[in-house]
C-alpha atoms as a PDB file:
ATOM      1  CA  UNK A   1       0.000   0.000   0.000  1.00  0.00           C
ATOM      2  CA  UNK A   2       1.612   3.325  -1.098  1.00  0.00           C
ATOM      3  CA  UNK A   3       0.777   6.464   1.250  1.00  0.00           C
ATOM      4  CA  UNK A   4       0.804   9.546  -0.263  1.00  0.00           C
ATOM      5  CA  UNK A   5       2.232  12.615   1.433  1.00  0.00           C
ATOM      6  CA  UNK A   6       1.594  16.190   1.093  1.00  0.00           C
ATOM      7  CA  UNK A   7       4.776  17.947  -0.881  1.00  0.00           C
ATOM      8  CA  UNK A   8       7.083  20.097   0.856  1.00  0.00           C
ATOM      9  CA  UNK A   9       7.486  23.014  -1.854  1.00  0.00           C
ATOM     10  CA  UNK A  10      10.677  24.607   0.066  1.00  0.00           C
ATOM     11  CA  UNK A  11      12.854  21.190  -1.209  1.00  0.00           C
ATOM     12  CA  UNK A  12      13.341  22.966  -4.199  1.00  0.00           C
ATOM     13  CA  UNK A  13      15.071  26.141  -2.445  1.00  0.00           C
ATOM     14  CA  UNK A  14      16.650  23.807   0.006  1.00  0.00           C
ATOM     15  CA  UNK A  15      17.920  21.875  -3.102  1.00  0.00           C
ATOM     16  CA  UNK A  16      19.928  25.065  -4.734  1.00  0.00           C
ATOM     17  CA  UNK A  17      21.135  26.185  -0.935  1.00  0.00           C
ATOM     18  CA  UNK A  18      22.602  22.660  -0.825  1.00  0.00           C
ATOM     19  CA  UNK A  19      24.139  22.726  -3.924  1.00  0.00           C
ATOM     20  CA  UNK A  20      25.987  25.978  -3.067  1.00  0.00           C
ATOM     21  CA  UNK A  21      26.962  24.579   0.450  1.00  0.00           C
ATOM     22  CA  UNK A  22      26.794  20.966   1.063  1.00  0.00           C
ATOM     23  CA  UNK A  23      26.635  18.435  -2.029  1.00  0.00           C
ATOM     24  CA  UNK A  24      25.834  15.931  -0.305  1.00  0.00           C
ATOM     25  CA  UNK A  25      22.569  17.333   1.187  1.00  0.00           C
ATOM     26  CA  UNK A  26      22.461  18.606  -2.474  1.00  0.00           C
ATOM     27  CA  UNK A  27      22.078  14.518  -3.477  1.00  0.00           C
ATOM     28  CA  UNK A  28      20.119  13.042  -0.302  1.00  0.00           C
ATOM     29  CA  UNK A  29      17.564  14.902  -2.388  1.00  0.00           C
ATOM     30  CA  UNK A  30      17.644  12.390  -4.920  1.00  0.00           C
ATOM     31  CA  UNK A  31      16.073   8.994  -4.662  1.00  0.00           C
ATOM     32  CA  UNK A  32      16.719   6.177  -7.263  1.00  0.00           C
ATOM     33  CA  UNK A  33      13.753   7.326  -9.751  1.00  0.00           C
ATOM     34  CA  UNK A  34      14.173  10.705  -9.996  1.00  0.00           C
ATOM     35  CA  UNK A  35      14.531  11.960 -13.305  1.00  0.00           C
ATOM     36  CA  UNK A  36      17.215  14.544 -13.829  1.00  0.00           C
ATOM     37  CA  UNK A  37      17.832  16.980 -17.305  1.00  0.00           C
ATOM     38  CA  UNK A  38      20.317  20.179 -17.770  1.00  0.00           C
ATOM     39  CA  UNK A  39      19.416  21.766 -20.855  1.00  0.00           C
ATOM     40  CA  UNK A  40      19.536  19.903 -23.589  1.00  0.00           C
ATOM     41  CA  UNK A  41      21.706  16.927 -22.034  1.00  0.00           C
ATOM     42  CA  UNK A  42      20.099  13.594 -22.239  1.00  0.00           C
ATOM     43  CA  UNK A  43      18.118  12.907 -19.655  1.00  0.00           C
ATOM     44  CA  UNK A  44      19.364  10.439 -16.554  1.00  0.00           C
ATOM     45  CA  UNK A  45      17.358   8.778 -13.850  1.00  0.00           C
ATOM     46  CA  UNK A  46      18.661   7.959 -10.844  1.00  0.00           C
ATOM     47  CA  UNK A  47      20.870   9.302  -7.664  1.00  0.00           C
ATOM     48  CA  UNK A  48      24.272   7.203  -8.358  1.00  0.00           C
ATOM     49  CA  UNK A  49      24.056   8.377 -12.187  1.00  0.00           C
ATOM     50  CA  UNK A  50      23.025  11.901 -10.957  1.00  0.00           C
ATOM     51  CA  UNK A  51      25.913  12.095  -8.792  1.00  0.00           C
ATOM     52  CA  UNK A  52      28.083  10.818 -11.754  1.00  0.00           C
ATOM     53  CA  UNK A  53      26.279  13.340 -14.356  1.00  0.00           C
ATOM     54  CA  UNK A  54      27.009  16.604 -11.894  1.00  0.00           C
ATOM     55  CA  UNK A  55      30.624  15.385 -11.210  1.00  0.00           C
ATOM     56  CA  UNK A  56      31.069  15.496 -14.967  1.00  0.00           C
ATOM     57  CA  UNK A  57      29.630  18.735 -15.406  1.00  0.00           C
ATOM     58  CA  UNK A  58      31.196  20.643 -12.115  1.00  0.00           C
ATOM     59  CA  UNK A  59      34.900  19.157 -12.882  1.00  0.00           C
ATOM     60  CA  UNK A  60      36.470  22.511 -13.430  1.00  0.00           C
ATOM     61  CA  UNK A  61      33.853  24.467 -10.688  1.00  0.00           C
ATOM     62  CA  UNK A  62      35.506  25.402  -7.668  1.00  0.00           C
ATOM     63  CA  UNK A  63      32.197  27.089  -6.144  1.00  0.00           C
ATOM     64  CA  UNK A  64      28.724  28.427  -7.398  1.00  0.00           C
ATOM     65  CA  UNK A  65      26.144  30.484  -5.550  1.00  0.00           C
ATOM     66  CA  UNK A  66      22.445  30.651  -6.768  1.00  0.00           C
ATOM     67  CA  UNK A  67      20.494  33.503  -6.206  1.00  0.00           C
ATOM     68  CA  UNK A  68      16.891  33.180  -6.357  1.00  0.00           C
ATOM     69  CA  UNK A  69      15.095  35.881  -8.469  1.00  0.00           C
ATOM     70  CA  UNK A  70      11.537  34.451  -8.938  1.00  0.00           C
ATOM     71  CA  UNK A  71       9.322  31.372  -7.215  1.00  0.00           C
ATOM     72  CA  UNK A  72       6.691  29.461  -8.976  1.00  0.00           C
ATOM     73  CA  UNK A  73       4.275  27.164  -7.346  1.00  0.00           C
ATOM     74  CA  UNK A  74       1.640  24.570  -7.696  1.00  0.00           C
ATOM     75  CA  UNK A  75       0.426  21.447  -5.900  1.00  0.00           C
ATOM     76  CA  UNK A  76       3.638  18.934  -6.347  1.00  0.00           C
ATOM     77  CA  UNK A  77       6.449  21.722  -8.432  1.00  0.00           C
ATOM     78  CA  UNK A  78       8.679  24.781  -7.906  1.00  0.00           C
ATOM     79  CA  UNK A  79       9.977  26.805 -10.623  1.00  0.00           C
ATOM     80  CA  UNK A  80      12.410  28.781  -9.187  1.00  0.00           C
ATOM     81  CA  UNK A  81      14.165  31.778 -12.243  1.00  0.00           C
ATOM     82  CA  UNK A  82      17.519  32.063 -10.729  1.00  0.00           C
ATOM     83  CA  UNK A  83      21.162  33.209 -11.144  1.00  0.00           C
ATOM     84  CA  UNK A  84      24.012  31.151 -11.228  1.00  0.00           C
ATOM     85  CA  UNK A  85      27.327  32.482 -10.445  1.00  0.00           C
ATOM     86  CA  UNK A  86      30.287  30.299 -10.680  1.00  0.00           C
ATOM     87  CA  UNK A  87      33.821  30.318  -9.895  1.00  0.00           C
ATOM     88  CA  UNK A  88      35.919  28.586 -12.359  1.00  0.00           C
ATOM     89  CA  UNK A  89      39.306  26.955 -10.881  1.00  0.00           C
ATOM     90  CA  UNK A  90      41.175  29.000 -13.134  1.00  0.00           C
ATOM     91  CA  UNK A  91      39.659  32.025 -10.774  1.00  0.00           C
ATOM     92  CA  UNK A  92      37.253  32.920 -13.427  1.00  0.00           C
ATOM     93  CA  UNK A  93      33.700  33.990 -12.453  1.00  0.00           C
ATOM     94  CA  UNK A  94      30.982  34.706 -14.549  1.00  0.00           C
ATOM     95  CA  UNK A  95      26.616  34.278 -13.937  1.00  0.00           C
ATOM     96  CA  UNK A  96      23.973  32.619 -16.187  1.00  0.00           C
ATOM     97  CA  UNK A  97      20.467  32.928 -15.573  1.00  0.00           C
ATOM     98  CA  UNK A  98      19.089  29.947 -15.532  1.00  0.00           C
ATOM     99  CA  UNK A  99      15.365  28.218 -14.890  1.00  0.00           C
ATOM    100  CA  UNK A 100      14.504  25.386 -12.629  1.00  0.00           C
ATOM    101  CA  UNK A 101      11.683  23.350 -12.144  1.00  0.00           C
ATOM    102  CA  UNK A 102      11.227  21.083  -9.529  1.00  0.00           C
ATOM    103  CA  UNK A 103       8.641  18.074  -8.990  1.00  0.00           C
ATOM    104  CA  UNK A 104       8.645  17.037  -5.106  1.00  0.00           C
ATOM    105  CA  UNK A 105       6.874  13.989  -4.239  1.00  0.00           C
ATOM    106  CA  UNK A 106       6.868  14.392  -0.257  1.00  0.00           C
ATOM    107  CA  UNK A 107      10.785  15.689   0.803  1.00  0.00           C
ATOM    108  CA  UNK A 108      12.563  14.316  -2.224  1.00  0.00           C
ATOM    109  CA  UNK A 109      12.834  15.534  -5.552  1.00  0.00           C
ATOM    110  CA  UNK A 110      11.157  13.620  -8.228  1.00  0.00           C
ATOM    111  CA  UNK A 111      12.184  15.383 -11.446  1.00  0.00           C
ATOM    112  CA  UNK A 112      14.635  18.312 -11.921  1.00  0.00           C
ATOM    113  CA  UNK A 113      14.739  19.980 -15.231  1.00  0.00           C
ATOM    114  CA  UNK A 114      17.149  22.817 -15.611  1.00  0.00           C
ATOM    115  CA  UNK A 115      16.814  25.507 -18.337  1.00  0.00           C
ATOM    116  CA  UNK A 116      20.148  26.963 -19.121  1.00  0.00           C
ATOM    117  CA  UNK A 117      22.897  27.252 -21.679  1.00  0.00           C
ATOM    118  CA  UNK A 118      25.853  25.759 -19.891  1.00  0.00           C
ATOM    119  CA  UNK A 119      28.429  26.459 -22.837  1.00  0.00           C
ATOM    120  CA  UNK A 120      30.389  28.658 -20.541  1.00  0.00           C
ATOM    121  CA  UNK A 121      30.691  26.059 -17.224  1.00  0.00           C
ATOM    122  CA  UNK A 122      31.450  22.879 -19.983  1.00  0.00           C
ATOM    123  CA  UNK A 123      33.894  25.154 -22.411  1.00  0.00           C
ATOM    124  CA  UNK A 124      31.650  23.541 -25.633  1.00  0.00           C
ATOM    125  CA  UNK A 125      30.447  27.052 -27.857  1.00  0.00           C
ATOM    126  CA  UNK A 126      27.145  27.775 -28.285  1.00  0.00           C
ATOM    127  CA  UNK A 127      25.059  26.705 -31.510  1.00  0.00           C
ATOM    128  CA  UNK A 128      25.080  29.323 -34.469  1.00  0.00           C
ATOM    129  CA  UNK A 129      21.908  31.020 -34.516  1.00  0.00           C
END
């Protein structure tokens, strides 16, 4: 018998504050079905191949701080517009704006989608237009 709990809508600002503090708060957040996407990345499912995906992605990030512009709710999802400012370990520092949206089933995260262009954290050029 599955028992359904009421969402708790501040996971998804607990989930950036973790990510600019404590990563591994930032992935207790993530159970083994939760569906993950950045951008246009495919998408992966799952807290060990999260952890793997973000590695990946943060291997030249020495630190990042998000900075919450907007909050979006409904019954089970945040969308949270944000900035993302990151510190490069070369010492470069530079902010994206960036969209997230969040589905929480109880206190974990479901699904995170992030809408961004990460060309400048990954060092890959953007598309021509």
């Amino acid at each position: 018998m599955s028992v359904e709990t009421t969402p708790d809508l501040t996971v998804a600002r607990r989930l950036l504050e973790a990510a600019d503090t404590d990563v591994v708060a930032f992935f207790d957040f993530f159970t083994d079905e939760t569906v993950f996407r950045m951008a246009n990345s495919d998408v992966v499912v799952g807290k060990d191949a999260i952890t793997t995906w973000v590695a990946r992605y943060l291997g030249g990030v020495a630190g990042m701080r998000h900075t919450i512009l907007e909050e979006f709710y409904n019954e089970d999802t945040a969308a949270l517009r944000v900035e993302v400012t990151y510190t490069m370990t070369s010492g470069e520092s530079f902010t994206l704006p960036a969209v997230t949206r969040t589905r929480i089933r109880g206190d974990k995260v479901a699904e995170y989608l992030i809408y961004m262009d990460p060309s400048p954290v990954t060092g890959t050029p953007q598309a021509e237009k």
